[in-house]
Protein backbone atom coordinates (compact mmCIF):
# COMPACT_ATOMS: atom_id res chain seq x y z
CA UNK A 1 -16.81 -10.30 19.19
CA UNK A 2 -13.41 -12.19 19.25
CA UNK A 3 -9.95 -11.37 17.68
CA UNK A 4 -7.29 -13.49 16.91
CA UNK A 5 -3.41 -12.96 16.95
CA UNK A 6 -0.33 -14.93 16.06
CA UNK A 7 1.33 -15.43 18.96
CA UNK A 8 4.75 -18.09 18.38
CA UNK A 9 2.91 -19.83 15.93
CA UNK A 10 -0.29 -20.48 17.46
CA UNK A 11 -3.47 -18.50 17.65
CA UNK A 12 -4.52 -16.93 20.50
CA UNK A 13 -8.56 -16.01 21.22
CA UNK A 14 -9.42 -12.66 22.81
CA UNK A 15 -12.99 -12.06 23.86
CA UNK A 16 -12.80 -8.04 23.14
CA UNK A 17 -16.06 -7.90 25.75
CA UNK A 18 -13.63 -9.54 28.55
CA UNK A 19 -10.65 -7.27 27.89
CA UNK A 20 -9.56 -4.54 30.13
CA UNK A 21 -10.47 -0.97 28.63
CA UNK A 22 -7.51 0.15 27.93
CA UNK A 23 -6.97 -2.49 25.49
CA UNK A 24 -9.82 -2.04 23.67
CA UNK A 25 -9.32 -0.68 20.14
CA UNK A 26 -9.51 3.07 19.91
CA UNK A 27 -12.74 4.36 17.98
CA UNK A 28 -11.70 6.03 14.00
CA UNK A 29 -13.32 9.32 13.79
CA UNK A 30 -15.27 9.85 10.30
CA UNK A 31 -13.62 12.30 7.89
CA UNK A 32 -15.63 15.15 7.07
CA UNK A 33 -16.51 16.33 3.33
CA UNK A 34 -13.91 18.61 2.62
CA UNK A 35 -11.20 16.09 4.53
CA UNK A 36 -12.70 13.18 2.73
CA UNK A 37 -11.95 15.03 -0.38
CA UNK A 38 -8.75 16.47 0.27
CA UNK A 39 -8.01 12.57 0.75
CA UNK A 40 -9.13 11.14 -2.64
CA UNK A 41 -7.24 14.07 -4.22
CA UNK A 42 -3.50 13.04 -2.46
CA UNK A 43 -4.74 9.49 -3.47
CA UNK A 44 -5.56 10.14 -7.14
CA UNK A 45 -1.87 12.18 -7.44
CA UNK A 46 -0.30 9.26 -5.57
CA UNK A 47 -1.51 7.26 -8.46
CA UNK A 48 -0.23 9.25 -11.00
CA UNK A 49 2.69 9.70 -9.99
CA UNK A 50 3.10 5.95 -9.64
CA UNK A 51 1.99 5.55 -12.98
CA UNK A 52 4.55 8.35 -14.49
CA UNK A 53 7.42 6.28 -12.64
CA UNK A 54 6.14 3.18 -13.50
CA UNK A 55 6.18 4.61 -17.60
CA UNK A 56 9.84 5.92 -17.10
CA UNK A 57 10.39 2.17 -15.86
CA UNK A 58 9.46 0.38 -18.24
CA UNK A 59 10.55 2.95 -21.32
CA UNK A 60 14.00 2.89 -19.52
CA UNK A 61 14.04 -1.20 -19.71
CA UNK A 62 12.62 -0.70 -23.32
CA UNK A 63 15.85 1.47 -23.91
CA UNK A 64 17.93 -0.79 -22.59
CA UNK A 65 17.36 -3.93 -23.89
CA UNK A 66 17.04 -2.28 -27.52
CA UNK A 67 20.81 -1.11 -26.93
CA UNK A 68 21.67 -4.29 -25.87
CA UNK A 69 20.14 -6.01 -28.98
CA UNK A 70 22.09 -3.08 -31.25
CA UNK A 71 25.63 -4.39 -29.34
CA UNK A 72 24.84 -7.81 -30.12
CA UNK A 73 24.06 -7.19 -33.75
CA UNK A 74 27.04 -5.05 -34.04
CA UNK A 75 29.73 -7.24 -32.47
């Protein structure tokens, strides 16, 4: 297996079977069920939330460009 990384611009080659072991990349442990879960559940709030902010956003810029429009008309 090789890796690459940008190193000043160039690109420099690492054979991962050649490198010493404590630069080897550390091994991910699997979630289990319930963590796995717990997971998609943060993730699926995170995205509401992002989508409530991203609503108040755009109703806000809505708001403002209709006032903006009224001052024009009225002056």
């Amino acid at each position: 297996m090789t890796q690459t990384a940008a190193v000043a611009g160039e690109r420099l080659w690492i054979e991962v079977h050649e490198a010493p072991p404590d630069h080897l990349p550390e091994v991910i442990p699997q979630l289990s069920p319930e963590q796995a879960a717990e997971a998609q559940a943060r993730d699926e709030q995170y995205r509401r939330e992002w989508q409530a902010i991203n609503k108040a956003l755009r109703d806000n810029a809505m708001a403002v460009t209709r006032a903006m429009s009224l001052v024009q008309r009225a002056g």
